[in-house]
N, C-alpha and C. Protein backbone atom coordinates (compact mmCIF):
# COMPACT_ATOMS: atom_id res chain seq x y z
N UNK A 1 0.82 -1.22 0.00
CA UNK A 1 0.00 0.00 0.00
C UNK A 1 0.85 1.26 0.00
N UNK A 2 1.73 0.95 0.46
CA UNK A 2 2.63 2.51 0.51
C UNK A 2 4.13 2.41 0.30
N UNK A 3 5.04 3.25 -1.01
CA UNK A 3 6.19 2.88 -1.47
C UNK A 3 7.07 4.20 -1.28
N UNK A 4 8.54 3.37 -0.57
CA UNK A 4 9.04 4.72 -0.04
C UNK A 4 9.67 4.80 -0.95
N UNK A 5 10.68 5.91 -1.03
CA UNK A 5 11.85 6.27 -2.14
C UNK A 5 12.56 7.18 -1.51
N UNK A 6 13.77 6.79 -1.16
CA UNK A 6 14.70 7.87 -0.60
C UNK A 6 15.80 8.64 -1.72
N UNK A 7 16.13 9.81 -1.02
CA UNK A 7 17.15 10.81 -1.87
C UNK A 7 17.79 11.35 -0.81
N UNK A 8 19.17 12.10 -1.48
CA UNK A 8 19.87 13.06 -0.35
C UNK A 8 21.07 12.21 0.06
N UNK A 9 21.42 11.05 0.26
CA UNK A 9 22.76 10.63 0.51
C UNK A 9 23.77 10.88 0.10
N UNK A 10 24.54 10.77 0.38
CA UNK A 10 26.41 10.57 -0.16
C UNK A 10 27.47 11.36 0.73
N UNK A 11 28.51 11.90 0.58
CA UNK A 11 29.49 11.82 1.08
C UNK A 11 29.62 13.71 1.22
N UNK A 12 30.32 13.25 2.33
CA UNK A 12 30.14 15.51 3.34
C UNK A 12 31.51 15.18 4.05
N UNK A 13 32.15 15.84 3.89
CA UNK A 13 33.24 15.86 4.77
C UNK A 13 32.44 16.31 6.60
N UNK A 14 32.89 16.19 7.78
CA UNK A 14 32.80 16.55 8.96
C UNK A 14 32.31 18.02 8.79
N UNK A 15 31.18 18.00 10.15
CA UNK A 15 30.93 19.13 10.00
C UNK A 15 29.66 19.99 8.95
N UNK A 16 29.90 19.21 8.18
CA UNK A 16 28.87 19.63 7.08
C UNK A 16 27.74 18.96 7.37
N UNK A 17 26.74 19.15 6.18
CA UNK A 17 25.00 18.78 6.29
C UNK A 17 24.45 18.38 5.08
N UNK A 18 24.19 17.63 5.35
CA UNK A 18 22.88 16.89 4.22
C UNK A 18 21.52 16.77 4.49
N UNK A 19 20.35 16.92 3.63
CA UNK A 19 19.03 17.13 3.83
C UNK A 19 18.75 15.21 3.43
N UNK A 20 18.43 14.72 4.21
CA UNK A 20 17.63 13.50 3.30
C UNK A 20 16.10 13.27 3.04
N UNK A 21 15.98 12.79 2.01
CA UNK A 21 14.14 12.88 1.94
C UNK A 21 13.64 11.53 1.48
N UNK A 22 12.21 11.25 2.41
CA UNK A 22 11.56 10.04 1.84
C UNK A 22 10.54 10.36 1.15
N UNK A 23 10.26 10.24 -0.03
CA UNK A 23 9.44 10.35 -1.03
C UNK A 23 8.07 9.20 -0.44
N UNK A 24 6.85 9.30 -0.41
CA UNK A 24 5.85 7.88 -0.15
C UNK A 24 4.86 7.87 -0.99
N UNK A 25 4.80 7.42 -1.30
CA UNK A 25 2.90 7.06 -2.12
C UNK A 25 2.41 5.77 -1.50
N UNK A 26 0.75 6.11 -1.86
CA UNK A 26 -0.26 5.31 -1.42
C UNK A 26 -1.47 6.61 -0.84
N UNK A 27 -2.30 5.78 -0.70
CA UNK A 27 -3.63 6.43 -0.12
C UNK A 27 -3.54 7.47 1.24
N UNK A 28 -2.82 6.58 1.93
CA UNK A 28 -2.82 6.78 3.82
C UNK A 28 -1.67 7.64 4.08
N UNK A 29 -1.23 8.03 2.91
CA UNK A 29 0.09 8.66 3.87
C UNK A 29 0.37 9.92 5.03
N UNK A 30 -1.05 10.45 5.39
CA UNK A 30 -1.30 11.60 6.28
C UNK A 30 -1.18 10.34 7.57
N UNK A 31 -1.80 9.20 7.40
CA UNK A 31 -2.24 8.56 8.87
C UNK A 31 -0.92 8.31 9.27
N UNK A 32 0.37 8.27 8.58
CA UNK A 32 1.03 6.97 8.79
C UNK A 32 2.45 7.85 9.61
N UNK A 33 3.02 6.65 10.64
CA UNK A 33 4.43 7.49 11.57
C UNK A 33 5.05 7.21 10.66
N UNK A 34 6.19 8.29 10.62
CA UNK A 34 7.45 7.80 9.78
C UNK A 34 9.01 7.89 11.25
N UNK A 35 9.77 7.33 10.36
CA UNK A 35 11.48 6.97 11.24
C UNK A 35 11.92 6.72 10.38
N UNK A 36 13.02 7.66 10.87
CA UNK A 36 14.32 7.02 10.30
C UNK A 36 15.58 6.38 11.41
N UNK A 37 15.95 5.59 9.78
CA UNK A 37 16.71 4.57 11.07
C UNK A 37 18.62 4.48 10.38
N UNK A 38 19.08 3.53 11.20
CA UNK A 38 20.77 3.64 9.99
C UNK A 38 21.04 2.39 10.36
N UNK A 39 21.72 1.77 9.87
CA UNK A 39 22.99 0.51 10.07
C UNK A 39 24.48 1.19 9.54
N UNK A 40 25.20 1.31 10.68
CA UNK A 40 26.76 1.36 10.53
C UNK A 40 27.63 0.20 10.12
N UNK A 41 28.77 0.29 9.66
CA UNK A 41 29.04 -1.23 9.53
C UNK A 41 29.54 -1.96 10.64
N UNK A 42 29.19 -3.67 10.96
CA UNK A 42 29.58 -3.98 11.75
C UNK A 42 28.44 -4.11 13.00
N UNK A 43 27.29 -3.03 12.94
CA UNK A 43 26.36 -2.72 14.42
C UNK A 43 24.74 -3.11 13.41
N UNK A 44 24.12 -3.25 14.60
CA UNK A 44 22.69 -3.55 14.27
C UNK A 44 22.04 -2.13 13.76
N UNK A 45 20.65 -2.28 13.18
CA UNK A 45 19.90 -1.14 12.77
C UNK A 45 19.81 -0.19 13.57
N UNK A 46 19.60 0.89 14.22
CA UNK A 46 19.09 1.46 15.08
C UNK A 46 18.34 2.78 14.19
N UNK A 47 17.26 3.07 15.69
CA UNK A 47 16.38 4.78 15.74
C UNK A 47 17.27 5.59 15.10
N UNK A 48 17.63 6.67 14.41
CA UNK A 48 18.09 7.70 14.27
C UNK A 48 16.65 9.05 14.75
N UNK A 49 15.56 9.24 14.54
CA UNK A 49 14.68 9.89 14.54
C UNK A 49 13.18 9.21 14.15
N UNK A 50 12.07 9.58 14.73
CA UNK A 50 10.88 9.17 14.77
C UNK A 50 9.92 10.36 14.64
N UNK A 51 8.76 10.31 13.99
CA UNK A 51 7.84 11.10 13.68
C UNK A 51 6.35 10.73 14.04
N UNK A 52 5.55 11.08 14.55
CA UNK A 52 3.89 10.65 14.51
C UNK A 52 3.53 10.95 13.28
N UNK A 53 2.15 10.80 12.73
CA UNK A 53 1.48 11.10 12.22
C UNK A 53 0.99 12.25 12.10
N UNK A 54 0.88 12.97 12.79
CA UNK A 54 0.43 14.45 13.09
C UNK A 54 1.66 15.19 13.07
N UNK A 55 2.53 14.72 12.89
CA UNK A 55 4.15 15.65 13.09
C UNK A 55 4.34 16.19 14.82
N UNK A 56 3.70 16.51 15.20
CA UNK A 56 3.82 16.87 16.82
C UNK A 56 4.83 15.77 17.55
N UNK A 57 4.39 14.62 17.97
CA UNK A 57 5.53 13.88 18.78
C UNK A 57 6.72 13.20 17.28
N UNK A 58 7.86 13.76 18.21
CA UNK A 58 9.08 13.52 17.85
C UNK A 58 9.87 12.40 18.40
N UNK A 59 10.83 12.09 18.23
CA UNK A 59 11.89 11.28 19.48
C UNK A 59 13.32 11.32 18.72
N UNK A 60 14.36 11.16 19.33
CA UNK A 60 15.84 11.73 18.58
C UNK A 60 16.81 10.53 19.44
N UNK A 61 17.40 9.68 18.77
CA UNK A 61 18.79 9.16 19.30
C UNK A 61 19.49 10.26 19.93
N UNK A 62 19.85 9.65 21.04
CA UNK A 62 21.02 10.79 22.10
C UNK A 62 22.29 11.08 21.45
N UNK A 63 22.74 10.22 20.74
CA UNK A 63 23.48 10.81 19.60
C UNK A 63 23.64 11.84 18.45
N UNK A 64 22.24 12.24 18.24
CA UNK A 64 22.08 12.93 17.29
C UNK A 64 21.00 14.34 17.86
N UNK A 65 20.25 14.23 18.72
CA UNK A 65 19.81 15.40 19.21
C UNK A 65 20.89 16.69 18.92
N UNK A 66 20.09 17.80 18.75
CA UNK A 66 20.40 18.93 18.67
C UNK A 66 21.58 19.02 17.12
N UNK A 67 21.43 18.19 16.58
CA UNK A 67 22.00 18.04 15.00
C UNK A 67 21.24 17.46 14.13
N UNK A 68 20.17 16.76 14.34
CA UNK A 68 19.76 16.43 12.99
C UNK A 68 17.74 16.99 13.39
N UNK A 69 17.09 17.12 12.19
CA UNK A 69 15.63 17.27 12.59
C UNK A 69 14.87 16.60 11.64
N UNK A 70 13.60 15.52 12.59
CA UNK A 70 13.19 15.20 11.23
C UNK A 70 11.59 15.87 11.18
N UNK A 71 10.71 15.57 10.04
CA UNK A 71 10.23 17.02 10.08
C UNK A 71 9.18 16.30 8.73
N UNK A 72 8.01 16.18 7.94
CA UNK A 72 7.33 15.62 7.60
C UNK A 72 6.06 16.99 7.02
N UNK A 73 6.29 17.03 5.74
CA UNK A 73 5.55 17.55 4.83
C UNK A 73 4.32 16.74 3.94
N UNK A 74 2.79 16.43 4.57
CA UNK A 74 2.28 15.73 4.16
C UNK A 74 1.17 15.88 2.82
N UNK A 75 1.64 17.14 2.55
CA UNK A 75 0.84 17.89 1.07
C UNK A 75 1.90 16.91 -0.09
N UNK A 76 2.95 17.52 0.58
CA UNK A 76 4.00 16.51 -0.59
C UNK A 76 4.24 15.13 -0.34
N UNK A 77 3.74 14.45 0.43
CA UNK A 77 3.91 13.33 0.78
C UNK A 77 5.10 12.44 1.15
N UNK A 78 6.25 13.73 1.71
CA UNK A 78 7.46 13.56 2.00
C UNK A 78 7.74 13.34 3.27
N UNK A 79 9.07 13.02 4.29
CA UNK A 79 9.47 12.70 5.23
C UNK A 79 10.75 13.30 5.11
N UNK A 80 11.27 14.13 6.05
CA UNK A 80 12.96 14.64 5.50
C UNK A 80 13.77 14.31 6.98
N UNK A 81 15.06 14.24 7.06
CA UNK A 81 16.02 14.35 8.15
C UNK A 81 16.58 15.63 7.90
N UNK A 82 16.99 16.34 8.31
CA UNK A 82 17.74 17.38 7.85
C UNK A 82 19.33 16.96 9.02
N UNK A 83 20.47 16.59 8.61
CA UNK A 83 21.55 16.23 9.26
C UNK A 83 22.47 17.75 9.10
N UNK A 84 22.81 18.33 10.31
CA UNK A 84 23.78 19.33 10.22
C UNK A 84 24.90 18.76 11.49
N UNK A 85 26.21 19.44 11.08
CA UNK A 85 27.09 19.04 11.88
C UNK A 85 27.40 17.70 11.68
N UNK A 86 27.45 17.07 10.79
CA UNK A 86 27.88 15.90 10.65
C UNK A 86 28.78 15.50 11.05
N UNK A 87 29.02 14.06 11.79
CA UNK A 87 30.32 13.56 12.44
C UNK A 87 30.76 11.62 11.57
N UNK A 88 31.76 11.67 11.10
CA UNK A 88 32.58 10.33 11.11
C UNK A 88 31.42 9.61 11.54
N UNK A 89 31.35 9.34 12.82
CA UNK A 89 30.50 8.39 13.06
C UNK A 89 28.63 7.95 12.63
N UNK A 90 28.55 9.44 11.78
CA UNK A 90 27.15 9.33 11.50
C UNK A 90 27.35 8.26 10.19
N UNK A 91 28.09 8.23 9.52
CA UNK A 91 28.59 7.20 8.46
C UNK A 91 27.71 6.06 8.73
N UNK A 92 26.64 5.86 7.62
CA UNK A 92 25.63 4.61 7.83
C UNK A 92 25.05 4.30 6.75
N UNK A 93 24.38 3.58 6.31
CA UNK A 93 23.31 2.99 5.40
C UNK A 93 21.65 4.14 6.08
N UNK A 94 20.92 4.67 5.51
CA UNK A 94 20.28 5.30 6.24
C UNK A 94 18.65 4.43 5.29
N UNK A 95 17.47 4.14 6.49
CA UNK A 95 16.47 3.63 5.73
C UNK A 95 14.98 4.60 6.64
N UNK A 96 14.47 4.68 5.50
CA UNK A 96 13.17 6.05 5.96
C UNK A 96 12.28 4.32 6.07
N UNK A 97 11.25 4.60 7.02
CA UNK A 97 10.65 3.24 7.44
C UNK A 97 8.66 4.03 7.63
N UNK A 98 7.76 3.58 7.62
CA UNK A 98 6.77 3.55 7.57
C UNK A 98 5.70 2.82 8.84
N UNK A 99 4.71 3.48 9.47
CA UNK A 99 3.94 2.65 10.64
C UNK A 99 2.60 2.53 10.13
N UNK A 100 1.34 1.94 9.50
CA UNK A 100 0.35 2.32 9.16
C UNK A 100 -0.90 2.59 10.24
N UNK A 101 -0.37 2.09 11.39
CA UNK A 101 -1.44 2.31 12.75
C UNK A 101 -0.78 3.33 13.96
N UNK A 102 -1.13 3.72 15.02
CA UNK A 102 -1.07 4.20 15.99
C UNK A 102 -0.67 6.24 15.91
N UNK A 103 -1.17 6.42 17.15
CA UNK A 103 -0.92 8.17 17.38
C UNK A 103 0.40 8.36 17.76
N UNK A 104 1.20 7.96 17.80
CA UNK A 104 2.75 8.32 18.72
C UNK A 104 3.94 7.97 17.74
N UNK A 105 4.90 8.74 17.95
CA UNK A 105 6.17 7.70 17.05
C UNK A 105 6.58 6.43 17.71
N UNK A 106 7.38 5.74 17.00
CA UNK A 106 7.58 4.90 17.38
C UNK A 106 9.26 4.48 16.99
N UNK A 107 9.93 3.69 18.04
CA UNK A 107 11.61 3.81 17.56
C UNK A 107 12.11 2.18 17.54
N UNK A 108 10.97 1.32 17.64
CA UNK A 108 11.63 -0.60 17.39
C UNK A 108 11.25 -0.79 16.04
N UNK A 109 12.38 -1.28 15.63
CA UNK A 109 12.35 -1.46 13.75
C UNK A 109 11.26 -2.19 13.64
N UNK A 110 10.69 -3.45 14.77
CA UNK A 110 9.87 -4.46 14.02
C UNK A 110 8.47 -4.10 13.88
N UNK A 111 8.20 -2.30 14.76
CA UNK A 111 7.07 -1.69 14.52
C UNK A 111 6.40 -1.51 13.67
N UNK A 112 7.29 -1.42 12.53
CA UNK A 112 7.15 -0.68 11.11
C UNK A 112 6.92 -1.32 10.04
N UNK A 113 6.10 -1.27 9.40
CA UNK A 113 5.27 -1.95 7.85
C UNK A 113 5.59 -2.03 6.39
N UNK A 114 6.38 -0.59 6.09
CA UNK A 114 7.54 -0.76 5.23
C UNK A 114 8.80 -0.04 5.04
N UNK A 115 9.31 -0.35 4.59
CA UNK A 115 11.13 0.15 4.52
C UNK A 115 11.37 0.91 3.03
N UNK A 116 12.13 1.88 3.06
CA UNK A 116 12.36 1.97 1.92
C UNK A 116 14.04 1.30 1.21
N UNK A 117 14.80 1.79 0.23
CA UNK A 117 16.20 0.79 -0.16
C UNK A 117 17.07 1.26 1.09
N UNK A 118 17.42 2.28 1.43
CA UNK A 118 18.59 2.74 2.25
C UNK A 118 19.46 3.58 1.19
N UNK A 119 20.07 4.52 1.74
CA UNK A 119 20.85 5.52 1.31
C UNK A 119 22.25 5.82 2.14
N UNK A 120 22.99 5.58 1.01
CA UNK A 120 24.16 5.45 1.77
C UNK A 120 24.87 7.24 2.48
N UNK A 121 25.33 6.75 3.52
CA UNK A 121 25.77 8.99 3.95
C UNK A 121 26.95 8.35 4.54
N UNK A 122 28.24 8.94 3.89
CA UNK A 122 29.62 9.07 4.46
C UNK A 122 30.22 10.00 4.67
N UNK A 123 30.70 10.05 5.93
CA UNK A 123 31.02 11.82 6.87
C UNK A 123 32.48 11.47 6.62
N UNK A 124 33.63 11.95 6.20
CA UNK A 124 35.06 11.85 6.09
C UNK A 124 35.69 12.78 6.85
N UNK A 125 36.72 12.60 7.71
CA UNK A 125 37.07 13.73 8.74
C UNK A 125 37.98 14.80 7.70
């Protein structure tokens, strides 16, 4: 029912910023939470940022608070991260993910209904 498509990856030296965006189609896409998530190499998936449906509740990896925002335009049917201050370690596979039920965000991968490919972001010191 609903197909993501990500843009915005690739390579920033430290310090710098990249916008990433999830593109969605389907019917529901006002109802639906969005997250984003990353795999580094070597470590499991994790939260990077979470969104409700309504855009109001947020949630942010302690890692990334106060540097990255994610932020959800539902005329365009988009989902964005906006990453500033980029660090080495943000270096990940990045995947915009989809919830089709509930009011709240949500940050356990197995919450989520669909995935989009992943986008690769490499921070170089």
């Amino acid at each position: 029912q609903v197909q993501l498509v990500e843009s915005g990856g690739g390579s920033v030296q430290a310090g710098g910023s990249l916008r990433l965006s999830c593109a969605a189609s389907g019917r529901t896409f006002n109802n639906y939470a969005m997250g984003w998530f990353r795999r580094a190499p070597g470590k499991d998936r994790e939260v990077v940022a979470a969104i409700s449906w309504s855009g109001v509740g947020t949630h942010y990896a302690d890692s990334v608070k106060g540097r990255f925002t994610i932020s959800r335009d539902n005329a365009k049917t988009t989902v964005y991260l906006q990453m500033n201050s980029l660090k080495p370690e943000d270096t990940a596979v990045y995947y915009c993910a989809a919830r089709s039920s509930g009011t709240s965000y949500y940050t356990k991968t197995y919450l989520y209904d669909y995935w989009g490919q992943g986008t690769q972001v490499t921070v170089s010191s």
